[in-house]
Protein backbone atom coordinates (compact mmCIF):
# COMPACT_ATOMS: atom_id res chain seq x y z
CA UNK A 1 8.14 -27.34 7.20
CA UNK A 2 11.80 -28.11 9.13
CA UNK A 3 13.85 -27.55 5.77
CA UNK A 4 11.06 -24.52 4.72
CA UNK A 5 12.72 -23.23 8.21
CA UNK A 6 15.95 -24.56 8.04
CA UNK A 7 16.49 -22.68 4.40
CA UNK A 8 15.04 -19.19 5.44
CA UNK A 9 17.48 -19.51 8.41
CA UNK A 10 20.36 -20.27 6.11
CA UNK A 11 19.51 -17.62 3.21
CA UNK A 12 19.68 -15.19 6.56
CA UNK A 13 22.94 -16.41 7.37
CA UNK A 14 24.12 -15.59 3.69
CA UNK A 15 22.49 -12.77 2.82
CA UNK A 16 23.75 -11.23 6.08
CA UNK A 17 27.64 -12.35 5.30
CA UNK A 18 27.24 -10.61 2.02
CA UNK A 19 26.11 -7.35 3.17
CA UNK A 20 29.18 -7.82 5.19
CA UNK A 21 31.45 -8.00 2.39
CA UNK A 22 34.08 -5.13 2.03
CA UNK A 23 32.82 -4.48 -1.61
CA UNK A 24 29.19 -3.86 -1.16
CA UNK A 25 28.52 -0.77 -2.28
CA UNK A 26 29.80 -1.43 -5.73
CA UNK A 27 26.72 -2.29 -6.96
CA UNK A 28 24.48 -0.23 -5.40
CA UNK A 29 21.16 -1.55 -6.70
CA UNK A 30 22.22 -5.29 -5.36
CA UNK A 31 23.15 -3.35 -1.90
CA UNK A 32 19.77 -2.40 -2.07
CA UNK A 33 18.26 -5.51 -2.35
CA UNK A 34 20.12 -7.58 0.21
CA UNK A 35 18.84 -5.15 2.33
CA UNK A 36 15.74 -5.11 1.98
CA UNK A 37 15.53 -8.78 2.08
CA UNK A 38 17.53 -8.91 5.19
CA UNK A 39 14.81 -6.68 6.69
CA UNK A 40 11.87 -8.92 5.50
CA UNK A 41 13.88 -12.01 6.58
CA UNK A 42 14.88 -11.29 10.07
CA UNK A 43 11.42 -11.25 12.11
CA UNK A 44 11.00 -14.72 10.68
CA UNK A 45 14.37 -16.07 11.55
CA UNK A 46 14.00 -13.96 14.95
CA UNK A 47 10.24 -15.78 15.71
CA UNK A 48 11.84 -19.27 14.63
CA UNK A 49 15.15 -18.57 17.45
CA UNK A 50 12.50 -18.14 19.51
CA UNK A 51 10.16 -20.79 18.82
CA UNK A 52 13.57 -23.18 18.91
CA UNK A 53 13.96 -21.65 22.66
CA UNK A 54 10.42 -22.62 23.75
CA UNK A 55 10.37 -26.04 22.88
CA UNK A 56 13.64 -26.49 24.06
CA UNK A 57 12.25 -24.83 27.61
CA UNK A 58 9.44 -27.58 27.17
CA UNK A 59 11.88 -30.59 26.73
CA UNK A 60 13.39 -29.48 29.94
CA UNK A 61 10.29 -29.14 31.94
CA UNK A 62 9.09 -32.43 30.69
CA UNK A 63 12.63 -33.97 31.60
CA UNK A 64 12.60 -32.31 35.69
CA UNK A 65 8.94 -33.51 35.50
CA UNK A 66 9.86 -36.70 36.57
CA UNK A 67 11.46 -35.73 40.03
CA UNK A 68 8.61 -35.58 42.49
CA UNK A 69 10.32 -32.85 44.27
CA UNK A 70 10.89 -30.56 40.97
CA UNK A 71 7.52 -31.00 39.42
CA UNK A 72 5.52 -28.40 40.98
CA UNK A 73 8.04 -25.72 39.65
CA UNK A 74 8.44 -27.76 36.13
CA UNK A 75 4.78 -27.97 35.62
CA UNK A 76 4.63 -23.82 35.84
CA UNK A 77 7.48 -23.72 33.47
CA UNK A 78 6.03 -25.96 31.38
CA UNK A 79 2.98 -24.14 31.02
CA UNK A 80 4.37 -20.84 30.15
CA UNK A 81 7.16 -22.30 27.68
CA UNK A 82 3.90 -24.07 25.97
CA UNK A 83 1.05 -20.87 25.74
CA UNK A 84 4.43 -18.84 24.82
CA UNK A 85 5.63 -22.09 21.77
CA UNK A 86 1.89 -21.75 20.47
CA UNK A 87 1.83 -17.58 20.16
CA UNK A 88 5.12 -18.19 18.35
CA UNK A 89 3.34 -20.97 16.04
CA UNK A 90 0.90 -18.21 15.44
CA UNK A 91 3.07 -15.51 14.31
CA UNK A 92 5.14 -17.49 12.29
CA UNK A 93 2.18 -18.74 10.24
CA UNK A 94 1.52 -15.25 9.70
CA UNK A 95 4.80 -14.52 8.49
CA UNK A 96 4.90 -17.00 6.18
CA UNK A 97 1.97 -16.42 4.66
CA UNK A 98 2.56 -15.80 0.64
CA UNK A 99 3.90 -12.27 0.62
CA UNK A 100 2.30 -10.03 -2.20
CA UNK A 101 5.48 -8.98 -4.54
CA UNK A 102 4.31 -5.83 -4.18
CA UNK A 103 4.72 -4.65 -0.91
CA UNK A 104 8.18 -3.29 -0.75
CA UNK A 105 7.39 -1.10 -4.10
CA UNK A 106 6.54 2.92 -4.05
CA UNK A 107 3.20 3.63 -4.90
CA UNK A 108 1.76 6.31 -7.49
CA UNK A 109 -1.79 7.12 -6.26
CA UNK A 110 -4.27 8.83 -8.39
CA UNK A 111 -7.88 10.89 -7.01
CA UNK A 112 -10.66 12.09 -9.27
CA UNK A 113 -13.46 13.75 -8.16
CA UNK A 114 -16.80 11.99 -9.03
CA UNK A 115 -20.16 12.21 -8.88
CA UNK A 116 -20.86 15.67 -6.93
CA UNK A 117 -19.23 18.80 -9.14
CA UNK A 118 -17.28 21.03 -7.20
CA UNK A 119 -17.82 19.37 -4.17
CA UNK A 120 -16.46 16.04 -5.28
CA UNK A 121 -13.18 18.20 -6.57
CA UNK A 122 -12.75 19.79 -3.35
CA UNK A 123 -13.14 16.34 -1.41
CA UNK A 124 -10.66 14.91 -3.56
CA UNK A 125 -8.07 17.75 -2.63
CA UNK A 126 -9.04 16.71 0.59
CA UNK A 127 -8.34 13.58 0.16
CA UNK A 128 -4.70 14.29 -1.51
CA UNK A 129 -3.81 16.28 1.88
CA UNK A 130 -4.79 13.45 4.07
CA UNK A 131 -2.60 11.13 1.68
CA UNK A 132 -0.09 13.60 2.14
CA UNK A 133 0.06 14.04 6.16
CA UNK A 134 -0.30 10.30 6.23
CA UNK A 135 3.09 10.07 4.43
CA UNK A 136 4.38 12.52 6.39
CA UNK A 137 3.57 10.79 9.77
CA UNK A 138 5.48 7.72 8.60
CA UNK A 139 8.71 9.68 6.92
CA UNK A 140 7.73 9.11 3.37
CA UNK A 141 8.24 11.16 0.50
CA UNK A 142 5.74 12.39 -1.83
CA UNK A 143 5.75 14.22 -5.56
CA UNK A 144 2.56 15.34 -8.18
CA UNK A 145 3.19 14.21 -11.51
CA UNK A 146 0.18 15.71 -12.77
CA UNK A 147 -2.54 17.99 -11.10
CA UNK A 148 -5.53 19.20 -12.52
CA UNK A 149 -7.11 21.91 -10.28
CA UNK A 150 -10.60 23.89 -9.90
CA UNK A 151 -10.73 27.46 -9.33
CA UNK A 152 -12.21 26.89 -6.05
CA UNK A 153 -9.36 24.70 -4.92
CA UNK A 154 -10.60 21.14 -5.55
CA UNK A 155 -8.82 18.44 -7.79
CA UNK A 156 -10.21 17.47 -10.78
CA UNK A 157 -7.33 14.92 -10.72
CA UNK A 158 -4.39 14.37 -9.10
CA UNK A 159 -1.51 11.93 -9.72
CA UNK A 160 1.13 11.96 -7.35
CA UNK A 161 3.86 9.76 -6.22
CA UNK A 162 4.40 8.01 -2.27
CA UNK A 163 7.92 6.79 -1.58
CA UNK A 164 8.88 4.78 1.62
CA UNK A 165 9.51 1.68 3.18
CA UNK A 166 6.53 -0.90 3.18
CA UNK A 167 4.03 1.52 1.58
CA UNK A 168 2.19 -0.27 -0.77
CA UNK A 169 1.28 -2.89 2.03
CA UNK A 170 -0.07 0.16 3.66
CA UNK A 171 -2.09 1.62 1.22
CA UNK A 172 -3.02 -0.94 -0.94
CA UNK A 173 -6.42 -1.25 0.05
CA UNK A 174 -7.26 2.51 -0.51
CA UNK A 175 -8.30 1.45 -3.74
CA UNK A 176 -12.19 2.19 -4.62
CA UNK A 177 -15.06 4.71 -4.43
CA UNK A 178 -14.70 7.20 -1.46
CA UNK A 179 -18.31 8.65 -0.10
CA UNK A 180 -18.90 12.22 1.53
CA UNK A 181 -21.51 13.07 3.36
CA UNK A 182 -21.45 17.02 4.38
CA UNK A 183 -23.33 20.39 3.90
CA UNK A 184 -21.24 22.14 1.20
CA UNK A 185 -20.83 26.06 1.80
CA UNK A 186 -22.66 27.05 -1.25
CA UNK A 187 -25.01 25.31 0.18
CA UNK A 188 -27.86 28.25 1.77
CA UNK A 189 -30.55 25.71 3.04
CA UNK A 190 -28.29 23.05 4.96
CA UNK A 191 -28.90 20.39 3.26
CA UNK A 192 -26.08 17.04 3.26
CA UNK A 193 -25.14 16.72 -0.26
CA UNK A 194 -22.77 12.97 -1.62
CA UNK A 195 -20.71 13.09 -3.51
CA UNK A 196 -17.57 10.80 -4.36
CA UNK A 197 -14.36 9.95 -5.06
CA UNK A 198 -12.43 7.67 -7.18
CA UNK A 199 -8.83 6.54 -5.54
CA UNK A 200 -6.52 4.15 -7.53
CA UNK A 201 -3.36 2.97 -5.58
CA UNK A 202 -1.00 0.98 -8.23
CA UNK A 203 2.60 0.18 -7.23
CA UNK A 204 4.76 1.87 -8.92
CA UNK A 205 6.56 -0.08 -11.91
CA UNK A 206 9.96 0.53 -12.37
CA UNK A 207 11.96 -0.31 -16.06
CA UNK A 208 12.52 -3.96 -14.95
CA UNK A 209 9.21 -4.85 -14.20
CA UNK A 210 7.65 -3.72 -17.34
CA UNK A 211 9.75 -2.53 -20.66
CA UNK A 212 7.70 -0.31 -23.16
CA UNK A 213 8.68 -0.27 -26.48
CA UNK A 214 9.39 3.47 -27.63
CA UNK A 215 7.83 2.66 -30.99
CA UNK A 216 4.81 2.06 -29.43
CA UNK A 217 4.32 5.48 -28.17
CA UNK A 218 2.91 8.91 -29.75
CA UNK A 219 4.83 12.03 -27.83
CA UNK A 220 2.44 15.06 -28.24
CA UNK A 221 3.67 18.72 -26.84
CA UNK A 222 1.01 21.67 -26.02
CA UNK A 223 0.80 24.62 -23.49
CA UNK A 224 0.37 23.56 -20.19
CA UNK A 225 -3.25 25.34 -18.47
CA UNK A 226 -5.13 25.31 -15.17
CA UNK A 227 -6.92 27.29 -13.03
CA UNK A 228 -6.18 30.99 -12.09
CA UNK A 229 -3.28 31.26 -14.58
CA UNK A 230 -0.21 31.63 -12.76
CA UNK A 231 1.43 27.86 -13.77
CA UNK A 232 0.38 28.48 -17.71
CA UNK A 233 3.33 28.35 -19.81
CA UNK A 234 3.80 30.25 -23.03
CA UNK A 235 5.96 27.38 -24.28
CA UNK A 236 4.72 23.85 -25.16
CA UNK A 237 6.41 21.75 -22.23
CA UNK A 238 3.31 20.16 -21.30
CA UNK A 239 3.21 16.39 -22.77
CA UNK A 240 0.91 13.61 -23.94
CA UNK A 241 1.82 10.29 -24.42
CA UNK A 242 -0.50 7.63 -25.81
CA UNK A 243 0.62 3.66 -25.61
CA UNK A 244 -1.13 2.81 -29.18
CA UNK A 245 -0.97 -0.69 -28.82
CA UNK A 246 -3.78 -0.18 -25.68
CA UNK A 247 -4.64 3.40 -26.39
CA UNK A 248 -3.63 4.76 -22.93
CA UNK A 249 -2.93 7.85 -22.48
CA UNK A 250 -1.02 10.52 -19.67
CA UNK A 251 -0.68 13.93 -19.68
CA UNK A 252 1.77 15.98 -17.73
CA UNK A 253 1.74 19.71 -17.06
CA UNK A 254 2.85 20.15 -13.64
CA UNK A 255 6.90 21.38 -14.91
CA UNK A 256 7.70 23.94 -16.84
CA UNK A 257 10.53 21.59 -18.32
CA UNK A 258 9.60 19.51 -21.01
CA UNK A 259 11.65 16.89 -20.32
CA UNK A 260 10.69 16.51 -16.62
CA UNK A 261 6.86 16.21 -17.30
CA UNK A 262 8.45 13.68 -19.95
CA UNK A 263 10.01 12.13 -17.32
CA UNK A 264 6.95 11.80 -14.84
CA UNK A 265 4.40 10.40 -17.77
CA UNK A 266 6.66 7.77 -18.39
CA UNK A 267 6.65 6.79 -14.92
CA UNK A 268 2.85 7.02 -14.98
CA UNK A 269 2.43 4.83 -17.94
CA UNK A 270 4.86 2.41 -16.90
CA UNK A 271 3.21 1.98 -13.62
CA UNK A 272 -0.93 1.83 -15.13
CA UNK A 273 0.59 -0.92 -17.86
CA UNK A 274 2.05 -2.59 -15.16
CA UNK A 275 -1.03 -2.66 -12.91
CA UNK A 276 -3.04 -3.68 -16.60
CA UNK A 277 -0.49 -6.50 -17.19
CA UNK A 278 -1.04 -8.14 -13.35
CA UNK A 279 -4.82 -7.50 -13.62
CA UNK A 280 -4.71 -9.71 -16.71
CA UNK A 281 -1.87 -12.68 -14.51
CA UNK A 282 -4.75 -12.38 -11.20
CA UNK A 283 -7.96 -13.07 -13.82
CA UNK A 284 -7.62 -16.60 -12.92
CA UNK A 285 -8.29 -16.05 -9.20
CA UNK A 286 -10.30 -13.33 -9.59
CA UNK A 287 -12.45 -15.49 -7.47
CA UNK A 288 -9.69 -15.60 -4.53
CA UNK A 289 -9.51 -11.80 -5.17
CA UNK A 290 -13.00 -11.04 -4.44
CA UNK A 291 -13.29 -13.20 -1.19
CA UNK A 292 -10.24 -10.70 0.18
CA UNK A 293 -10.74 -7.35 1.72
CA UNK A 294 -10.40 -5.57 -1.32
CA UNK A 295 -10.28 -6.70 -4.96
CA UNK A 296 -8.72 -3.07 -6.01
CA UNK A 297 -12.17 -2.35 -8.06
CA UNK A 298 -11.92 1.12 -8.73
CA UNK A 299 -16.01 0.83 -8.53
CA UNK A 300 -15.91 -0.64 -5.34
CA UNK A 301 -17.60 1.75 -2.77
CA UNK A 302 -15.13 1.13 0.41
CA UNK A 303 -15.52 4.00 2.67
CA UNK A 304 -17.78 7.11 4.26
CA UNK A 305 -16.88 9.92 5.29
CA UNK A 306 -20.02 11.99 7.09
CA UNK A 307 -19.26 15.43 8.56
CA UNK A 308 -22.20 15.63 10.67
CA UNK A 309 -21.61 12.58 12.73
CA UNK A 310 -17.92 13.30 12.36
CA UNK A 311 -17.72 9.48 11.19
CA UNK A 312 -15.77 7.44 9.32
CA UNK A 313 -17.18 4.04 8.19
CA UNK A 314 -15.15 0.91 5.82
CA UNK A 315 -17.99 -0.94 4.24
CA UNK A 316 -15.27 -3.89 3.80
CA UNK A 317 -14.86 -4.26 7.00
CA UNK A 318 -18.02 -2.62 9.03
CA UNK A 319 -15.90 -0.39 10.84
CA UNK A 320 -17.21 2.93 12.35
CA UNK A 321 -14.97 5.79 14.18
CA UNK A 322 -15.94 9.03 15.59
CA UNK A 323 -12.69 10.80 14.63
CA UNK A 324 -13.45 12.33 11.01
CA UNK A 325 -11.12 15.21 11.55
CA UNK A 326 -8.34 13.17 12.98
CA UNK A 327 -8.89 10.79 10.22
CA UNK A 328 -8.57 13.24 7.81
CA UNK A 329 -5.48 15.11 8.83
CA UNK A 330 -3.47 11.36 8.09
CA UNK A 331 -4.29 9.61 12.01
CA UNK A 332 -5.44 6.57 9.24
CA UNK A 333 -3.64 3.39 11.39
CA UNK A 334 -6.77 2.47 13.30
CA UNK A 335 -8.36 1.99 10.43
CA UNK A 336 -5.42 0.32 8.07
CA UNK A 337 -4.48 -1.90 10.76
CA UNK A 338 -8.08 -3.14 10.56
CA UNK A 339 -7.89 -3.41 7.18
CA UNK A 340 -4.43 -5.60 6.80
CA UNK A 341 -5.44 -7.40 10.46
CA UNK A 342 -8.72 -8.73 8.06
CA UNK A 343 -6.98 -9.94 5.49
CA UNK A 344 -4.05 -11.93 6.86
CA UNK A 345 -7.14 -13.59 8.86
CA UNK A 346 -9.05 -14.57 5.19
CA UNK A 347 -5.16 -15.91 3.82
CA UNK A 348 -4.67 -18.21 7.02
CA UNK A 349 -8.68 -19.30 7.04
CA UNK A 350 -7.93 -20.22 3.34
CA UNK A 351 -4.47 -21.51 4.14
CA UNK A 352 -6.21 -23.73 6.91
CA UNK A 353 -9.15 -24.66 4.65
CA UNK A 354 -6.54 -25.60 1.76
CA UNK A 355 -5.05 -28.23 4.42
């Protein structure tokens, strides 16, 4: 564990010397990063300073221990330097703990409406603005790539893009079947109608991670449409692509440029290949993957949301609030932090058992 320590400690020292260096910026991408590993590397070498302080604190208490006339104070200082020595322990196991490669990457999140009709398409849009103001709250970015609308307002479908610091270890567990309970407004005798939701959260893949041979695609054009009329175009910029070799497929009409919706179902192939590929790498501890929090199973019913009771419930996790309406317009942390707090517990129970 010393050299483990020792090693983060001296990659630190290096990687910070190098973001020093007078030509940086000449490589942009590389400047990028350093810096992002600098930011993932400096609470542990911060918590292991600080560890180093508190046993050094508790050689020195057990050293003035042994004058008759300093032990009274020593034995306080003692204490306190140990509790303080064991929270450090404790954090730094956390932040050791196997990171998931992922974390760090943008995220391209995709809704569709499910079992429910309208109802389930206006949920989803509802579901899309709490995504959105959730984002927002945290100073993230977010795009549609592709949007598929009702003429009442709800989302058929909607693929759109979350950019930011960290949030794929955010989101990630969003993944799964979303439940809502609530009296729809068409509806004339009161009566709670479910419906639900389908959320996938996949981080986004960028060219490096996964390389797609343009000979195994099929570029269709057609006329974009969707509701009301006012986006349609009256030239064919909307696009289909279709990966034969797995038969996947992604449409794009949200642009009126051809090449832009090009642009954006490349991105959303990339990333659903990518997410195919690692599904295939985690088969062998699917096992692992089904003991955690979430597995990512898109048929995996995670959450309720019931108007009424103004509730919102994670089955994963039994966790109830009484703040629907918060919840809803993005106020998710209470529930996220429950939901990441949960599984760094399962990795350290399994990184105990493993011992």
């Amino acid at each position: 564990m010393l050299d483990k320590l020792n090693a983060l400690i001296a990659r630190f020292d290096e990687v910070e010397a190098r973001l020093s260096a007078p030509d940086l910026y000449d490589d942009p991408a590389a400047a990028a990063r350093l810096l992002k590993e600098q930011r993932r590397l400096a609470p542990i070498v911060e918590v292991i300073h600080a560890l180093e302080e508190a046993r050094s604190t508790i050689a020195d208490a057990q050293e003035l221990m042994r004058d008759p006339e300093m032990r009274e104070f020593a034995q306080e200082e003692l204490n306190e330097a140990q509790t303080r020595a064991e929270q450090l322990e404790e954090e730094l196991k956390i932040l050791l703990l196997p990171r998931d490669p992922n974390d760090d990457k943008n995220i391209i999140v995709e809704i569709r409406g499910g079992a429910g009709g309208e109802e389930s398409a206006l949920f989803a849009h509802s579901l899309h603005r709490m995504y959105n103001m959730y984002a927002e709250k945290h100073g993230w970015t977010t795009e549609i790539l592709s949007i598929n609308e009702t003429e009442l307002g709800g989302c058929k479908e909607v693929v759109f893009q979350i950019a930011g610091d960290g949030v794929y270890s955010r989101l990630k567990f969003e993944s799964g079947v979303h439940r809502v309970q609530r009296v729809p407004e068409t509806e004339s005798q009161g009566r709670i109608h479910t419906s639900t939701v389908t959320v996938a959260v996949l981080p986004e893949a960028e060219e490096v991670d996964f390389e797609i041979n343009p000979t195994d695609l099929k570029v269709d054009t057609f006329r974009a449409s969707g509701a009301g009329g006012q986006h349609i175009n009256k030239t064919e910029s909307a696009i289909r692509i279709t990966h034969l070799p797995t038969g996947t497929v992604v449409e794009c009409q949200d642009e009126r440029s051809q090449h832009k919706n090009r642009d954006k179902a490349m991105r959303v192939l990339r990333t659903r290949l990518y997410e195919a590929e690692c599904e295939k790498q985690n088969a062998a501890i699917a096992a692992e993957r089904r003991a955690q929090v979430g597995t990512g199973d898109r048929s995996e019913r995670i959450r309720t949301y019931n108007f009424p009771e103004n509730r919102v419930s994670d089955h994963r996790i039994k966790l109830t609030i009484y703040k629907l309406s918060q919840f809803l317009d993005g106020d998710m942390d209470e529930v996220l932090d429950a939901l990441i707090t949960a599984d760094t517990a399962q990795k350290l129970q399994a990184q105990n058992d493993s011992v």
